[in-house]
C-alpha atoms as a PDB file:
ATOM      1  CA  UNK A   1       0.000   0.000   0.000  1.00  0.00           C
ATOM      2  CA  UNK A   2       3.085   2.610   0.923  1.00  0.00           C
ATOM      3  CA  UNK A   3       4.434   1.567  -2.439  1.00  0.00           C
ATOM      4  CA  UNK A   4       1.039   2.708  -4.074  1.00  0.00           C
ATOM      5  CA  UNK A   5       1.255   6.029  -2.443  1.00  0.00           C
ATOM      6  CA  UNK A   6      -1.764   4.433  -0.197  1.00  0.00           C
ATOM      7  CA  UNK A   7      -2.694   5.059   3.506  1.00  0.00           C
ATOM      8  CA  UNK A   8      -3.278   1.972   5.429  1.00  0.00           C
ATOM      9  CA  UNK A   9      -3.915   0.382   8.919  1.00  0.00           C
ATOM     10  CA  UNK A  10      -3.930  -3.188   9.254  1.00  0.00           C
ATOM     11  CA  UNK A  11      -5.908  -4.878  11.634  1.00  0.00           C
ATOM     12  CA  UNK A  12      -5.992  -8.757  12.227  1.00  0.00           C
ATOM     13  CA  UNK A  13      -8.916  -9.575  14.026  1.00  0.00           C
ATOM     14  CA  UNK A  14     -12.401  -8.575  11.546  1.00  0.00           C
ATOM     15  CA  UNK A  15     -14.569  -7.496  14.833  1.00  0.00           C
ATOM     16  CA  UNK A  16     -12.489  -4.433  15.324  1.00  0.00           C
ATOM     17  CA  UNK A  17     -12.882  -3.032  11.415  1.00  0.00           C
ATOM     18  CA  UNK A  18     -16.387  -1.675  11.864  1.00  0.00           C
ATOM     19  CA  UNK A  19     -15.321   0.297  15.235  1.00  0.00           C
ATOM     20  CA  UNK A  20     -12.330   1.816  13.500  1.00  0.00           C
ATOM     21  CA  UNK A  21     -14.285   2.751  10.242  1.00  0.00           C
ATOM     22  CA  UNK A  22     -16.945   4.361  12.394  1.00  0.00           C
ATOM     23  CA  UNK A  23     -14.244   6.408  13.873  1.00  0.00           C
ATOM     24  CA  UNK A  24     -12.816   7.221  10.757  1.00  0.00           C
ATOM     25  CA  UNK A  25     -16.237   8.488   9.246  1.00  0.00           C
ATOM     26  CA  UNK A  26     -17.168  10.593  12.451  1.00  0.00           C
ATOM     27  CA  UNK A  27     -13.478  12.121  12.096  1.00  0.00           C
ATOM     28  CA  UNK A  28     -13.851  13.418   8.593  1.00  0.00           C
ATOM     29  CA  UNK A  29     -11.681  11.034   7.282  1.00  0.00           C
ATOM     30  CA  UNK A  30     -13.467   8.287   5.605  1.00  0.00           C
ATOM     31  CA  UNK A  31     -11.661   4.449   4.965  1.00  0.00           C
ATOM     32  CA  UNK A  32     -12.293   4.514   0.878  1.00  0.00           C
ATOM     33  CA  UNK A  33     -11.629   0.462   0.473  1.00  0.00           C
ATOM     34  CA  UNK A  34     -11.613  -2.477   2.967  1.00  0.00           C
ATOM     35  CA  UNK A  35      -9.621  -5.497   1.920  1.00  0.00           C
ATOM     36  CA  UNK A  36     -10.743  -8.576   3.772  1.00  0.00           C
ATOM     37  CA  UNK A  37      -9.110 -11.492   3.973  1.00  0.00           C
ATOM     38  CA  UNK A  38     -11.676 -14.678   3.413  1.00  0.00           C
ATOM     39  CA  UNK A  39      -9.648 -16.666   5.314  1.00  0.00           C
ATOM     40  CA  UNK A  40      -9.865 -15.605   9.352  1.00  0.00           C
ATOM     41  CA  UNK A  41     -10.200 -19.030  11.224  1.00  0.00           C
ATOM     42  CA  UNK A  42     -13.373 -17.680  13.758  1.00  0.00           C
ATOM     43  CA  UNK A  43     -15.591 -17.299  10.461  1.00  0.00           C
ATOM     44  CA  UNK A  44     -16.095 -13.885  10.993  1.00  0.00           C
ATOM     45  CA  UNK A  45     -15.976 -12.915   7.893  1.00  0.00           C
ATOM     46  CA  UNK A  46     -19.703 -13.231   6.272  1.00  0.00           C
ATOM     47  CA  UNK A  47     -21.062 -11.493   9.369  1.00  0.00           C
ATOM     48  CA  UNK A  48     -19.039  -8.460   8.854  1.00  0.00           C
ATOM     49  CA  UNK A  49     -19.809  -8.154   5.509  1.00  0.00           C
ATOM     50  CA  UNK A  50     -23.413  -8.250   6.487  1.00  0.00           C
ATOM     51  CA  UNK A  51     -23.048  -5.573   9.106  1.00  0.00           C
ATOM     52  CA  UNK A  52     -20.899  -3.086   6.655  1.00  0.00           C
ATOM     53  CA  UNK A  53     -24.151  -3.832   4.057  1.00  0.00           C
ATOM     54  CA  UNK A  54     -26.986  -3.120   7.055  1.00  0.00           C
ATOM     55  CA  UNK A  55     -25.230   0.525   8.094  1.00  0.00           C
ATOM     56  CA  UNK A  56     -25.961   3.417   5.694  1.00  0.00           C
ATOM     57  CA  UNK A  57     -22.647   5.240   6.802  1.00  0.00           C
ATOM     58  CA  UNK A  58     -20.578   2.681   4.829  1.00  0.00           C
ATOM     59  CA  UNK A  59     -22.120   2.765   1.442  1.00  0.00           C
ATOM     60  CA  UNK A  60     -19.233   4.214   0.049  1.00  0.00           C
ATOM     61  CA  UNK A  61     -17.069   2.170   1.245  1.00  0.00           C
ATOM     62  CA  UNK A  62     -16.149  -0.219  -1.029  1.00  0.00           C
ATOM     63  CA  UNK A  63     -14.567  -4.487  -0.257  1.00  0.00           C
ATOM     64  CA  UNK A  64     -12.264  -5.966  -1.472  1.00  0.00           C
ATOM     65  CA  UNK A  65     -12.314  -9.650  -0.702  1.00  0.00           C
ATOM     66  CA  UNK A  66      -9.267 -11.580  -0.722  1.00  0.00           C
ATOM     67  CA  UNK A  67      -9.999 -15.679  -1.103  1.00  0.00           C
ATOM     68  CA  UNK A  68      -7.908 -18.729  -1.328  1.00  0.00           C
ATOM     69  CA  UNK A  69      -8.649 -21.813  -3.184  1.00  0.00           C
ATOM     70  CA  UNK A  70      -9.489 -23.748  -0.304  1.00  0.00           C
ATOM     71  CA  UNK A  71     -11.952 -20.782   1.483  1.00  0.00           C
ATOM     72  CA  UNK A  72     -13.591 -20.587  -1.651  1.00  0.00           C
ATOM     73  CA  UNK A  73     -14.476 -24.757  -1.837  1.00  0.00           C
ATOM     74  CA  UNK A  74     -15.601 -24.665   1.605  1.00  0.00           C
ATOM     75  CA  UNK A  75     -17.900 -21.850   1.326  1.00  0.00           C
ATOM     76  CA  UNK A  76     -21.284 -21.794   2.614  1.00  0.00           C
ATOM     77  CA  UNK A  77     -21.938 -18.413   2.562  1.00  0.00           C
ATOM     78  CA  UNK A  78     -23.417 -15.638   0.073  1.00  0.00           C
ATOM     79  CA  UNK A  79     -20.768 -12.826  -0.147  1.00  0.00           C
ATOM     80  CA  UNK A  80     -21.863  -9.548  -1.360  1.00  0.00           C
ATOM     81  CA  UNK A  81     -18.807  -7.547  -2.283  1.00  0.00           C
ATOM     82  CA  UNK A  82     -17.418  -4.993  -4.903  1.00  0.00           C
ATOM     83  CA  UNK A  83     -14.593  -7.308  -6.079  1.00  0.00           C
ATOM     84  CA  UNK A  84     -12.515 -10.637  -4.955  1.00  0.00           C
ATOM     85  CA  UNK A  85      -9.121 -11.121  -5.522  1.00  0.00           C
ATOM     86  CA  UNK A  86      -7.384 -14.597  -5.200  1.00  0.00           C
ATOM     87  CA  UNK A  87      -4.453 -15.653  -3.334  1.00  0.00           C
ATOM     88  CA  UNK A  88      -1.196 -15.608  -4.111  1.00  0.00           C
ATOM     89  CA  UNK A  89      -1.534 -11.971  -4.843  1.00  0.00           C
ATOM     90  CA  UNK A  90       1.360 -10.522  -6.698  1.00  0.00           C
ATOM     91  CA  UNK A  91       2.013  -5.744  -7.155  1.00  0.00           C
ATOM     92  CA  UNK A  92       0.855  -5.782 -10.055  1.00  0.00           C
ATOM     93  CA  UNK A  93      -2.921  -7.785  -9.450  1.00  0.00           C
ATOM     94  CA  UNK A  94      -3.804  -5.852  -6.100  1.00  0.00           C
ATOM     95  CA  UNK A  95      -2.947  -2.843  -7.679  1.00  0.00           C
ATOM     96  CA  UNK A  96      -5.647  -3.428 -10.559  1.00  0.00           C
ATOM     97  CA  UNK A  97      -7.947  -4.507  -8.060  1.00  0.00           C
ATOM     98  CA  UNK A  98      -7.916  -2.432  -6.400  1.00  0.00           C
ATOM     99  CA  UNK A  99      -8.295   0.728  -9.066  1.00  0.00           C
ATOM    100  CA  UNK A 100     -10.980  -1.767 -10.242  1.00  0.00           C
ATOM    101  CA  UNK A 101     -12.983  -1.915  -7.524  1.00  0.00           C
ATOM    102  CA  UNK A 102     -12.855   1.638  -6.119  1.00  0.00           C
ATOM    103  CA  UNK A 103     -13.928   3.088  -9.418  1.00  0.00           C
ATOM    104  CA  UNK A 104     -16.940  -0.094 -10.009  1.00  0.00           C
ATOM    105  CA  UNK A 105     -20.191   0.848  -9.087  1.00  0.00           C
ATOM    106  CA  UNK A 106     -21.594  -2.501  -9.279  1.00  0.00           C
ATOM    107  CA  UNK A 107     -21.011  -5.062  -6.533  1.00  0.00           C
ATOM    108  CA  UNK A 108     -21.568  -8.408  -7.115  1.00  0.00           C
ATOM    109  CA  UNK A 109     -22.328 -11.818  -5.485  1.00  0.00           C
ATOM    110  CA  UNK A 110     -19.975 -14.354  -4.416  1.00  0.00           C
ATOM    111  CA  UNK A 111     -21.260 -17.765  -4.784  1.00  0.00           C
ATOM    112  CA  UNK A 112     -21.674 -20.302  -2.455  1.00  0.00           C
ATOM    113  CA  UNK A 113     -22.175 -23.764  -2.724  1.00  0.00           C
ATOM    114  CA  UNK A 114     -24.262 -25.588   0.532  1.00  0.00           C
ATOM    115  CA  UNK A 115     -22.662 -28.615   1.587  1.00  0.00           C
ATOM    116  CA  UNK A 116     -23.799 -31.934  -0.252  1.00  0.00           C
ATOM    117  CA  UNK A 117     -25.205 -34.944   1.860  1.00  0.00           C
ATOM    118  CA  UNK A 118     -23.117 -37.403   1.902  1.00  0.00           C
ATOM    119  CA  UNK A 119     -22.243 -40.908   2.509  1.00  0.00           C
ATOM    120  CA  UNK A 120     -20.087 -41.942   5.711  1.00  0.00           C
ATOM    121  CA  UNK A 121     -17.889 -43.419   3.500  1.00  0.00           C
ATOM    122  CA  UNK A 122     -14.785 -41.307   2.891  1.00  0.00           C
ATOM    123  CA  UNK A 123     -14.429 -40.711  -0.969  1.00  0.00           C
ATOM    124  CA  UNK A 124     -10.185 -41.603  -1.917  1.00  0.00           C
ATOM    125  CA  UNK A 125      -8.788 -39.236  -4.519  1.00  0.00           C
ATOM    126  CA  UNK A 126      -5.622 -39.760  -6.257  1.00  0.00           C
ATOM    127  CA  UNK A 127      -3.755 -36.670  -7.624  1.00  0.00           C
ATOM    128  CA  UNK A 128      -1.479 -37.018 -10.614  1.00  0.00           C
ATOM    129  CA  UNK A 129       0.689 -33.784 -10.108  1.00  0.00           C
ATOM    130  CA  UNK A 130       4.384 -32.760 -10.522  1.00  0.00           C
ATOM    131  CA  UNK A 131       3.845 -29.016  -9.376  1.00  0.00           C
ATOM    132  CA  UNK A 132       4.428 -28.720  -5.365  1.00  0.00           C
ATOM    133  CA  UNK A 133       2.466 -25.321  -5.182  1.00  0.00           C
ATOM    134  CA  UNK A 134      -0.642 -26.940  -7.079  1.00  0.00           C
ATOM    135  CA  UNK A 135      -0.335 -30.643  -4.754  1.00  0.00           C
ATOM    136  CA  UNK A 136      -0.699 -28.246  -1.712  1.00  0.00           C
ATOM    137  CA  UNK A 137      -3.653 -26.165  -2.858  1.00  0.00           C
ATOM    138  CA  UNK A 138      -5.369 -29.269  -4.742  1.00  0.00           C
ATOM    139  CA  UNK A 139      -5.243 -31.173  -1.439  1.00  0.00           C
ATOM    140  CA  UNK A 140      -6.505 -28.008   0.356  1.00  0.00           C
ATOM    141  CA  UNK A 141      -9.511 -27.862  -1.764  1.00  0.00           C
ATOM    142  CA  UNK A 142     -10.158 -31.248  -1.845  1.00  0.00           C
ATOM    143  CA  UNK A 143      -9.633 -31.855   1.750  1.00  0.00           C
ATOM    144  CA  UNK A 144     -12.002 -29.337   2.943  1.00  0.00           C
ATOM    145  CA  UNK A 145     -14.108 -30.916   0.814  1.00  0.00           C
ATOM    146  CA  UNK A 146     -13.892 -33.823   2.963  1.00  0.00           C
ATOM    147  CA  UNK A 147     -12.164 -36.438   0.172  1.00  0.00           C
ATOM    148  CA  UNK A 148      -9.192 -38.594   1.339  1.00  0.00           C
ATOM    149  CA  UNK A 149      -6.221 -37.508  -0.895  1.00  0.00           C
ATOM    150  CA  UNK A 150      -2.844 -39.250  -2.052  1.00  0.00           C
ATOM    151  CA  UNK A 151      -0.052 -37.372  -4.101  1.00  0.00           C
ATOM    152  CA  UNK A 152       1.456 -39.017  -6.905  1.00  0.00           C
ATOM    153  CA  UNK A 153       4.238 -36.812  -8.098  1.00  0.00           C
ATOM    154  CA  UNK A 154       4.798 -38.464 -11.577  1.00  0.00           C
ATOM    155  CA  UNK A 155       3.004 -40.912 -14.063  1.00  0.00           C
ATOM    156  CA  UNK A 156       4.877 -43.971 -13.099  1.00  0.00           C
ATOM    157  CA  UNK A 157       4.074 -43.166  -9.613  1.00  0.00           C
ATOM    158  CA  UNK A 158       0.167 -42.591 -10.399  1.00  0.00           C
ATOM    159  CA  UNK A 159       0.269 -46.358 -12.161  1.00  0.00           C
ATOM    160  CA  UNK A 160       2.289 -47.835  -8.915  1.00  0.00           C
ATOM    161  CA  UNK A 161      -0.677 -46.158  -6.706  1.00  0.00           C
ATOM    162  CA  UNK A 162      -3.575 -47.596  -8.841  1.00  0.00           C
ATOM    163  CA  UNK A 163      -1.861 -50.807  -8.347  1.00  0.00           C
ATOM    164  CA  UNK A 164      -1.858 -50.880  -5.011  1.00  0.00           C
ATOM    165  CA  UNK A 165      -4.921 -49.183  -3.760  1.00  0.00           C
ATOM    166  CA  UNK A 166      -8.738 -48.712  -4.534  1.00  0.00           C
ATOM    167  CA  UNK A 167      -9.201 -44.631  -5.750  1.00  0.00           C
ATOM    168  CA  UNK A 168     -12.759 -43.382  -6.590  1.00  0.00           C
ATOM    169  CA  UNK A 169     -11.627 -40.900  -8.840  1.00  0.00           C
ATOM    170  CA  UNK A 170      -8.414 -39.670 -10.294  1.00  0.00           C
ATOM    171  CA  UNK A 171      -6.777 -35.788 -11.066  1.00  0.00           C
ATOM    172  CA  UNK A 172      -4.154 -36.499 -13.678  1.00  0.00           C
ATOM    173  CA  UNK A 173      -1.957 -34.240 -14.478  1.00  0.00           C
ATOM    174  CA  UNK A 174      -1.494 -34.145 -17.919  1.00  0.00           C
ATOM    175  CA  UNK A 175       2.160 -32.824 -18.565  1.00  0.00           C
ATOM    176  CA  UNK A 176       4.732 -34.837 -16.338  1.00  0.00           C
ATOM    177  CA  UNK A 177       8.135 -35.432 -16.533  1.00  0.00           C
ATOM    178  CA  UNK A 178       9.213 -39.295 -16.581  1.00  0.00           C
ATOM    179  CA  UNK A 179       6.125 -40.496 -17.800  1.00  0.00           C
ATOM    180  CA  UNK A 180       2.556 -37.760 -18.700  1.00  0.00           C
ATOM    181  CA  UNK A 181      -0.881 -37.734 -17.953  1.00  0.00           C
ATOM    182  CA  UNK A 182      -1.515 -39.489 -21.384  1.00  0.00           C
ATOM    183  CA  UNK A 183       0.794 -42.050 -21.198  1.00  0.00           C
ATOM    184  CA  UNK A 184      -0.235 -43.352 -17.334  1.00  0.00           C
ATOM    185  CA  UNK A 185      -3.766 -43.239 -18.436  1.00  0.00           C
ATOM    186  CA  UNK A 186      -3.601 -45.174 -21.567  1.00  0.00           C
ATOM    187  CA  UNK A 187      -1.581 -48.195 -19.378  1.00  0.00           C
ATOM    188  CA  UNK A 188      -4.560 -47.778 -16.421  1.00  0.00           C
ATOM    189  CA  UNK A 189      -7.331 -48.596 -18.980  1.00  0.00           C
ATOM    190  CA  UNK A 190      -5.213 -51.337 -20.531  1.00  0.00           C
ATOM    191  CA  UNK A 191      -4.535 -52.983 -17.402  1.00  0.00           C
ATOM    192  CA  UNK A 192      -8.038 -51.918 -16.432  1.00  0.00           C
ATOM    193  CA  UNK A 193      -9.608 -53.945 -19.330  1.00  0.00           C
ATOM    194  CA  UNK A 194      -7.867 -56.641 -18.696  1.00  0.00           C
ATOM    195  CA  UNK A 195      -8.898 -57.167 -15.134  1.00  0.00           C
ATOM    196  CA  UNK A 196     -12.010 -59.757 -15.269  1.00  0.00           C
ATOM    197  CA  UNK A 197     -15.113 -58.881 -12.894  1.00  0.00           C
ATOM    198  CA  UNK A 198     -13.597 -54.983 -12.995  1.00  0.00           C
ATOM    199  CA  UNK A 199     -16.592 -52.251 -12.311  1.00  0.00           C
ATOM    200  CA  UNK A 200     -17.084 -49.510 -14.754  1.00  0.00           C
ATOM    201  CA  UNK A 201     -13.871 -47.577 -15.191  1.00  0.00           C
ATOM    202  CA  UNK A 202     -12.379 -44.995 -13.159  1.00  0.00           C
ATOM    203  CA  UNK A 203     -13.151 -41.486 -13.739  1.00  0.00           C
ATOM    204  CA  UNK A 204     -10.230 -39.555 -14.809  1.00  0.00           C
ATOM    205  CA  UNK A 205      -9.934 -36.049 -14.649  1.00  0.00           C
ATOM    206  CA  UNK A 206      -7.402 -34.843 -17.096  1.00  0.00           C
ATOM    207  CA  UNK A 207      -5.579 -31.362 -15.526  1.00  0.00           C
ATOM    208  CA  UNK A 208      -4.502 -29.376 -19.013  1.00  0.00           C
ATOM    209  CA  UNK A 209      -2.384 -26.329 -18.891  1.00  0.00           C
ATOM    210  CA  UNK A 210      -4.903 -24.446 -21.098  1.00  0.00           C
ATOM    211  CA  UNK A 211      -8.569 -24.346 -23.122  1.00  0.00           C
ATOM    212  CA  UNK A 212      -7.400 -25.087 -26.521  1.00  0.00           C
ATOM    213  CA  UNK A 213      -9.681 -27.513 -28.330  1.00  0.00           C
ATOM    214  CA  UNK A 214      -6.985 -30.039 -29.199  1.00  0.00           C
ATOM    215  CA  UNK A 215      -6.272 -30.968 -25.616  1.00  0.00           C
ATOM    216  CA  UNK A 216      -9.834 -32.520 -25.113  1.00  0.00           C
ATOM    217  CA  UNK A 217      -9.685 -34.401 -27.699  1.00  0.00           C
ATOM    218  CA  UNK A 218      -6.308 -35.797 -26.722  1.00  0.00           C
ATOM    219  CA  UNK A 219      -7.337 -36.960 -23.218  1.00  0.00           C
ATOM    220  CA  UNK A 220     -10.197 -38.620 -24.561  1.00  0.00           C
ATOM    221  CA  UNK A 221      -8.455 -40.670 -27.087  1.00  0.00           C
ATOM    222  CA  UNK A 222      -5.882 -41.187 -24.111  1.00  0.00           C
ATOM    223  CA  UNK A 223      -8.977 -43.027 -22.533  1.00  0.00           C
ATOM    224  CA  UNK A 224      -9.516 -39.702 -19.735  1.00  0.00           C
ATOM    225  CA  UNK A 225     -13.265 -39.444 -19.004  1.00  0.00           C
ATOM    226  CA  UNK A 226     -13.480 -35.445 -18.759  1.00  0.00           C
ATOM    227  CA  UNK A 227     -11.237 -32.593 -18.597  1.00  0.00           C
ATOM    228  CA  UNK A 228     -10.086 -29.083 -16.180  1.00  0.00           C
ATOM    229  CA  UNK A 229      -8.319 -26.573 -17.222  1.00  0.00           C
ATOM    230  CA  UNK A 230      -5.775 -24.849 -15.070  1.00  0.00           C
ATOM    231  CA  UNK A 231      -5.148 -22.422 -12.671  1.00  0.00           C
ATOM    232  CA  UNK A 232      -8.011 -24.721 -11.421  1.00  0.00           C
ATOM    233  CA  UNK A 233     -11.108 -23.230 -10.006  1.00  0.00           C
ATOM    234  CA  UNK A 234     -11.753 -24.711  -6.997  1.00  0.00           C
ATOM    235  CA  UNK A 235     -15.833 -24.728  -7.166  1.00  0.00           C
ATOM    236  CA  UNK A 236     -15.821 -26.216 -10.535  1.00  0.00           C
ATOM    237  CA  UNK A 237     -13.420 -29.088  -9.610  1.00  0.00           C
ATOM    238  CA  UNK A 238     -15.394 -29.698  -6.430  1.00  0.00           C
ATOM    239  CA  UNK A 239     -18.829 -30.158  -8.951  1.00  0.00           C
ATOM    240  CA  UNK A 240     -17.282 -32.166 -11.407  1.00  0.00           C
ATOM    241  CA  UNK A 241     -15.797 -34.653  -8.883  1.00  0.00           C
ATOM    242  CA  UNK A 242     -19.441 -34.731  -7.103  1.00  0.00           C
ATOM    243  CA  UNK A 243     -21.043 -35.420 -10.662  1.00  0.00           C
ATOM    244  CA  UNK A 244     -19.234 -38.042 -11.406  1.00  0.00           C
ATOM    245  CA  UNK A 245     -19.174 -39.674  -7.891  1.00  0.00           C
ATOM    246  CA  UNK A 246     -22.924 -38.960  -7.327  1.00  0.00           C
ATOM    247  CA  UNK A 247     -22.915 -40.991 -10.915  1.00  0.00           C
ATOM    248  CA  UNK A 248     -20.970 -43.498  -9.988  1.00  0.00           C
ATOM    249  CA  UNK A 249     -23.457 -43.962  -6.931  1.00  0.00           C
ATOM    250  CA  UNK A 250     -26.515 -44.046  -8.460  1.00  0.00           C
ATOM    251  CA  UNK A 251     -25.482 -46.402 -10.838  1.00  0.00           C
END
């Protein structure tokens, strides 16, 4: 914020923000931009948001939310803000935020997803993933989800995993060095095929490094059931692992 040429006061606990910014308005010297951080452990959060949205003396003060992959999977609230930001944050992206959001006039809605019923039985998901930063926030997201995850860090490894354990779904990573995503797959279905009495086949979740049309196509001739681009967005991983487990399920 000093680099910005910004005035700033940090506070770490949310139930002291709507004192000071009281204070602030009754001194003439209004806060122009809140930037709250999703992630406070007492699940503050959603109620100050609501309280800042009740009192008339805030309406032009405008939030900033800052979210994490795994905050957003677990959330169970409605969040009415004027922008959301998501962590890591690097200069260059709070900075356009944040001119973003103070010159918006149009908030919008967070979305939030209630929590599924489920089973007592703990859903096992294996993830097919070199990267250490996306392991650590995959598992986040998938843990607060409530799924059981194991890390495979290459192909080879993914195949030795499958061997030796029972998964109900699978995140493969599609570029890997030693062996890829493609590779590991196609020997899983072969081996798969060959297994007599074997249930209908895994789902695999192919994890692309971009959108481009020729990618799908790839992972489905590699024998992967659906696709995700990355950065991954934590909501829409969480509801295409549900729709194929809630499949699986049924059938």
């Amino acid at each position: 914020m000093t680099a910005f040429g910004l005035r700033s006061r940090h506070l770490n606990d949310p139930r002291k923000i709507l004192a000071e910014i009281s204070q602030a308005a009754e001194s003439g010297d209004p806060y122009g931009l809140i930037l709250v951080d999703e992630d406070f452990r007492d699940g503050s959060v959603p109620a100050l948001l609501e309280r800042l949205h009740e009192q008339t003396t805030f309406q032009e003060t405008r939030v900033l939310l800052l979210s994490s992959a795994w905050s957003a999977a677990r959330r169970e609230h409605e969040l009415i803000v004027d922008g959301c930001l998501h962590k890591p944050v690097s200069q260059s992206q709070l900075l356009e935020a944040i001119l973003r959001t103070v010159t918006g006039r149009q908030r919008e809605t967070i979305r939030f997803r209630p929590a599924r019923q489920r089973s007592l039985a703990v859903r096992k998901i294996l993830i097919a993933e070199d990267n250490d930063i996306n392991q650590i926030v995959t598992t986040k997201v998938l843990a607060s989800a409530g799924y059981e995850c194991v890390v495979a860090e290459y192909g080879r490894k993914a195949l030795e995993a499958l061997s030796r354990a029972t998964y109900d779904l699978v995140l493969m990573d599609c570029q890997m060095p030693e062996m890829d995503g493609f590779e590991a797959t196609k020997q899983f279905r072969e081996r798969e095929r060959a297994t007599t009495g074997q249930p209908q086949p895994l789902p695999i979740i192919a994890l692309t490094a971009n959108a481009m049309g020729g990618d799908r196509e790839r992972c489905l001739d590699a024998g992967m059931t659906d696709d995700l681009s990355k950065p991954i967005d934590p909501l829409k991983l969480i509801d295409l692992i549900e729709s194929y487990l809630d499949e699986a399920k049924a059938t």
